[in-house]
PDB file of N, CA and C in Angstrom:
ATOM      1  N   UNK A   1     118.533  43.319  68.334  1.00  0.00           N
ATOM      2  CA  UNK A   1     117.578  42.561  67.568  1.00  0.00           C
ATOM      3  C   UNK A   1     116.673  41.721  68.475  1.00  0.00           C
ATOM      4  N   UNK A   2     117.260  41.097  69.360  1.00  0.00           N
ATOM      5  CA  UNK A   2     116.154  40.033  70.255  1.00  0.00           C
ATOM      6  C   UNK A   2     115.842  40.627  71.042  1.00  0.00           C
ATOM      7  N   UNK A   3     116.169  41.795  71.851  1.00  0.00           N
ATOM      8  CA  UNK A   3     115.405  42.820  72.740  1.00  0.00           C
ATOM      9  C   UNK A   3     114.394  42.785  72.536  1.00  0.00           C
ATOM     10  N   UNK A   4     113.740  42.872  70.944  1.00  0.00           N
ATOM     11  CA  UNK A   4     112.207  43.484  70.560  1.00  0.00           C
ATOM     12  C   UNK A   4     111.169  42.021  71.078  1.00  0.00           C
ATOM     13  N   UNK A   5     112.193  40.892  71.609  1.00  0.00           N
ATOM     14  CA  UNK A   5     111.054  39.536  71.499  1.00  0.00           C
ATOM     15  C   UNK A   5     111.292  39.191  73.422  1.00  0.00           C
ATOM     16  N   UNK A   6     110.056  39.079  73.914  1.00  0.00           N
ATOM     17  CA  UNK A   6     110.350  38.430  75.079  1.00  0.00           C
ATOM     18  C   UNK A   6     110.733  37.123  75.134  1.00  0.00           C
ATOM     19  N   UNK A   7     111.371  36.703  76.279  1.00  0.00           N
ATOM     20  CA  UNK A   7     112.209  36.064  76.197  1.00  0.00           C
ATOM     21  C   UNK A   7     111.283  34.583  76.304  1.00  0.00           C
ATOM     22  N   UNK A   8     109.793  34.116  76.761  1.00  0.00           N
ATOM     23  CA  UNK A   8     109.042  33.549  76.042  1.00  0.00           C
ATOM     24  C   UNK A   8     108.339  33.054  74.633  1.00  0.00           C
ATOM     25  N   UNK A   9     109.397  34.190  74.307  1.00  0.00           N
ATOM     26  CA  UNK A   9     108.909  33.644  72.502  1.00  0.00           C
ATOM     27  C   UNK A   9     109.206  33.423  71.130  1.00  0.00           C
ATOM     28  N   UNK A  10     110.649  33.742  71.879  1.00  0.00           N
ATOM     29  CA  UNK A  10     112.168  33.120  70.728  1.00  0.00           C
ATOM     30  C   UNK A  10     112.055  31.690  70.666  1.00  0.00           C
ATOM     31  N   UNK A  11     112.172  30.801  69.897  1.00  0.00           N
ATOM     32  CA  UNK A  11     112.454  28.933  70.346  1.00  0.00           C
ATOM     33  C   UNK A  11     113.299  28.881  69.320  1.00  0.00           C
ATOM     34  N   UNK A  12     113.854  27.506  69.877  1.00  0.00           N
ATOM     35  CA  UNK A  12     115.016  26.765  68.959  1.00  0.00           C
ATOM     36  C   UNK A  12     114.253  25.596  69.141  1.00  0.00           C
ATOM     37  N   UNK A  13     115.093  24.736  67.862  1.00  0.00           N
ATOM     38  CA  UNK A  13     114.666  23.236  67.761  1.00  0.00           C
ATOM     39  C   UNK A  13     115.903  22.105  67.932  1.00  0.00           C
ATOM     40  N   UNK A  14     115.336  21.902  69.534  1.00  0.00           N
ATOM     41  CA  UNK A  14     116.210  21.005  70.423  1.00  0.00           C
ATOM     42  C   UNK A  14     116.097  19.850  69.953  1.00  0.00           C
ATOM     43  N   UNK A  15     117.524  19.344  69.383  1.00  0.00           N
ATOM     44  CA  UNK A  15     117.692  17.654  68.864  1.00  0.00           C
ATOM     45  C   UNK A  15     116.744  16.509  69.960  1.00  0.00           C
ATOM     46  N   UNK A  16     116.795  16.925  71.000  1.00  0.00           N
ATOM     47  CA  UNK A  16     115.698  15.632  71.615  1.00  0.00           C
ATOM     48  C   UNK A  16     114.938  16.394  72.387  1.00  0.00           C
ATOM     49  N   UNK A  17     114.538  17.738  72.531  1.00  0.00           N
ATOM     50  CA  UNK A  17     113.913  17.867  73.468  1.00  0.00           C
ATOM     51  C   UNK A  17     112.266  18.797  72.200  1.00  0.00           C
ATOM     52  N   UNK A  18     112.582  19.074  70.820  1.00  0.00           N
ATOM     53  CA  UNK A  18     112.044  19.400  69.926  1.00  0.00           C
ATOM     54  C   UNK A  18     111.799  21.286  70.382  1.00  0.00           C
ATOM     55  N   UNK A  19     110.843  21.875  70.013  1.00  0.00           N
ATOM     56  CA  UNK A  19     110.317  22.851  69.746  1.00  0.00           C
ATOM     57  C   UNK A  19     110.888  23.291  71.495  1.00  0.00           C
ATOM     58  N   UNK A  20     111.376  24.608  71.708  1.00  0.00           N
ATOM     59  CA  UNK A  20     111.459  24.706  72.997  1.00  0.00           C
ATOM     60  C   UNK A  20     111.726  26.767  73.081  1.00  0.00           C
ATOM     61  N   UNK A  21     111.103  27.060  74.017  1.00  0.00           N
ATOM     62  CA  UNK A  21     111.749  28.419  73.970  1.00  0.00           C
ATOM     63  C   UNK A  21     112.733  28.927  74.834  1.00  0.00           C
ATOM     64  N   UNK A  22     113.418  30.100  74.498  1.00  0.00           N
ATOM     65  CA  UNK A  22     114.699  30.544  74.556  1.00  0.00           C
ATOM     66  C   UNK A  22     114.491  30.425  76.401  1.00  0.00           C
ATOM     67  N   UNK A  23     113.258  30.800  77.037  1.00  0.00           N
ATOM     68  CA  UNK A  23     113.134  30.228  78.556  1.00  0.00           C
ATOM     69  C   UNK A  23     113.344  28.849  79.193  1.00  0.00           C
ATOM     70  N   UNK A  24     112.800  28.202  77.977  1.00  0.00           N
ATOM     71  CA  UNK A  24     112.566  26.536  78.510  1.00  0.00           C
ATOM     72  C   UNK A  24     114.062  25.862  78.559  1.00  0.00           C
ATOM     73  N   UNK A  25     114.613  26.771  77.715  1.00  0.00           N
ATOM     74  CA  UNK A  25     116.893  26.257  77.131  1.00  0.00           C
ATOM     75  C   UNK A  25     117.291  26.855  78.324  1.00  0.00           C
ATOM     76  N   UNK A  26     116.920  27.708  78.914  1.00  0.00           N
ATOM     77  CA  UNK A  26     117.893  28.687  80.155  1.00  0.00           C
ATOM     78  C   UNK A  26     117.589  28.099  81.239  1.00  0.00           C
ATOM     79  N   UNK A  27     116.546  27.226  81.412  1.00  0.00           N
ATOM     80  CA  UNK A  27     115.972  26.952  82.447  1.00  0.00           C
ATOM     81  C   UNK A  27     116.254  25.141  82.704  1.00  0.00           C
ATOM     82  N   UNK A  28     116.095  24.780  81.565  1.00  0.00           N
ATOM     83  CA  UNK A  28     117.241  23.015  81.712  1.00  0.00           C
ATOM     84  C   UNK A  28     118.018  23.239  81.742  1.00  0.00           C
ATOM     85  N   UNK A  29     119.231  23.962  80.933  1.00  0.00           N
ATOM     86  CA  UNK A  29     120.454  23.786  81.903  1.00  0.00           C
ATOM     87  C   UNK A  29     121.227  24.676  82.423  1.00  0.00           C
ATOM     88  N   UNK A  30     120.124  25.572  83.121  1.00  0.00           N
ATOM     89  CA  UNK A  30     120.594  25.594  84.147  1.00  0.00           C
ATOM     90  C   UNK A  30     120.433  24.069  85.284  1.00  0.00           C
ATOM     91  N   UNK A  31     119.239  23.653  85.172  1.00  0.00           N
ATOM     92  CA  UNK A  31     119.280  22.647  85.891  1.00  0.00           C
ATOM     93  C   UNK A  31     120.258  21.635  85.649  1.00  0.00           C
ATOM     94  N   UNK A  32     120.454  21.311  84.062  1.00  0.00           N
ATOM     95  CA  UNK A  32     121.385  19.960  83.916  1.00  0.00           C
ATOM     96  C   UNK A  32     123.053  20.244  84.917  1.00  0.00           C
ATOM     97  N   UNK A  33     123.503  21.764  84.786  1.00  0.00           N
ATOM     98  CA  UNK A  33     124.437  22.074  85.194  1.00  0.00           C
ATOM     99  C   UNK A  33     124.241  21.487  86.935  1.00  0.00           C
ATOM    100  N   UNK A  34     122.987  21.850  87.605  1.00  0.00           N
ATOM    101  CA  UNK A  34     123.388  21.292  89.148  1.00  0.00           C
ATOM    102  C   UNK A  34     123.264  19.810  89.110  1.00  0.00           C
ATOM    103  N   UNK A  35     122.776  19.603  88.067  1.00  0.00           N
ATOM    104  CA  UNK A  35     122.464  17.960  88.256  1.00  0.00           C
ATOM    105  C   UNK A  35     123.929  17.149  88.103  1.00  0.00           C
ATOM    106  N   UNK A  36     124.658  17.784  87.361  1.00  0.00           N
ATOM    107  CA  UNK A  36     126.123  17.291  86.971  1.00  0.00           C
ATOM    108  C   UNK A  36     126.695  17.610  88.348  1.00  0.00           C
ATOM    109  N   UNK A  37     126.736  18.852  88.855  1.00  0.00           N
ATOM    110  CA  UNK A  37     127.527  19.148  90.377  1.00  0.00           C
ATOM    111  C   UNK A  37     127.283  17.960  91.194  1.00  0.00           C
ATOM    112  N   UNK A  38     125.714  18.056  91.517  1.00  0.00           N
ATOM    113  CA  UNK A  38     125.225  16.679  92.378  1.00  0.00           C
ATOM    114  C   UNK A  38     126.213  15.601  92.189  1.00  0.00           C
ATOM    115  N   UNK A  39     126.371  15.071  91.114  1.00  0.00           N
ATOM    116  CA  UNK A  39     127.199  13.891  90.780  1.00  0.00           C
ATOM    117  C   UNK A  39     128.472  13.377  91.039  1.00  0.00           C
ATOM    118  N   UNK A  40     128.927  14.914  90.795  1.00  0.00           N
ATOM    119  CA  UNK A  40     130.389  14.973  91.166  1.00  0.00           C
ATOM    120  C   UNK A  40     130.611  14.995  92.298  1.00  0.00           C
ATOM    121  N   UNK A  41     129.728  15.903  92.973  1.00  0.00           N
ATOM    122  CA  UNK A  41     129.616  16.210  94.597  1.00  0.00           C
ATOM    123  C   UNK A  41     129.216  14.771  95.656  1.00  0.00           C
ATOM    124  N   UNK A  42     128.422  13.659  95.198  1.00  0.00           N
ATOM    125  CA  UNK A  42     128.278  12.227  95.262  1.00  0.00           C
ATOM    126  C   UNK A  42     129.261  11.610  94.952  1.00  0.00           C
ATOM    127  N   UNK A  43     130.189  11.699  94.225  1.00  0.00           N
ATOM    128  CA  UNK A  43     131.193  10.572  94.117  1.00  0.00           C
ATOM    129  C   UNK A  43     132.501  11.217  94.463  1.00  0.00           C
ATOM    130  N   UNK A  44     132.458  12.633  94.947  1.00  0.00           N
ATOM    131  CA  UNK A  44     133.472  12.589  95.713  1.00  0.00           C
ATOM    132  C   UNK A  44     133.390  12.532  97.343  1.00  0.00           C
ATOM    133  N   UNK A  45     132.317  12.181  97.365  1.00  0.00           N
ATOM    134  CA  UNK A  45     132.197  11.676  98.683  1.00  0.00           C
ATOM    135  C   UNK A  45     132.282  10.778  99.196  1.00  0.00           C
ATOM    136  N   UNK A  46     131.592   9.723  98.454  1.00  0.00           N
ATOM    137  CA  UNK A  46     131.839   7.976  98.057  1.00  0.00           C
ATOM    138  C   UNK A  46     133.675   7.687  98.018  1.00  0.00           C
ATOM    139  N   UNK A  47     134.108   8.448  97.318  1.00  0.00           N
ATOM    140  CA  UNK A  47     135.669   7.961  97.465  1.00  0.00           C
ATOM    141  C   UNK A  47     136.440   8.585  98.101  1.00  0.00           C
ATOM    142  N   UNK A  48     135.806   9.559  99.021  1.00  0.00           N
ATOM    143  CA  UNK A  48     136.718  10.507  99.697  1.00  0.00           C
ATOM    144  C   UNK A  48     137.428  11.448  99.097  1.00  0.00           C
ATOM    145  N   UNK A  49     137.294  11.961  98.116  1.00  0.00           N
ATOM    146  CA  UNK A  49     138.517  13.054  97.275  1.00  0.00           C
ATOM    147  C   UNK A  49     138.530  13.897  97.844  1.00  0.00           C
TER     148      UNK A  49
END
């Protein structure tokens, strides 16, 4: 079924981020995901783990 739509032109409606397409969702988090690593990867450095 979604084969027939590029992947520019499916959207969902993101609770805070509003109108967004199925590219713009794959593409934050993927980012939110390194942004969380970063974090973890920062505070286990800070405490030595």
């Amino acid at each position: 079924m979604f084969n027939q739509y590029p992947i520019g032109v499916l959207t969902i409606q993101h609770p805070d981020n509003g109108t967004m397409t199925i590219a713009e969702v794959i593409r934050t988090y993927a980012w939110h995901g390194k942004h969380h690593i970063a974090h973890i990867t920062t505070l286990r450095k800070q405490k030595n783990w």
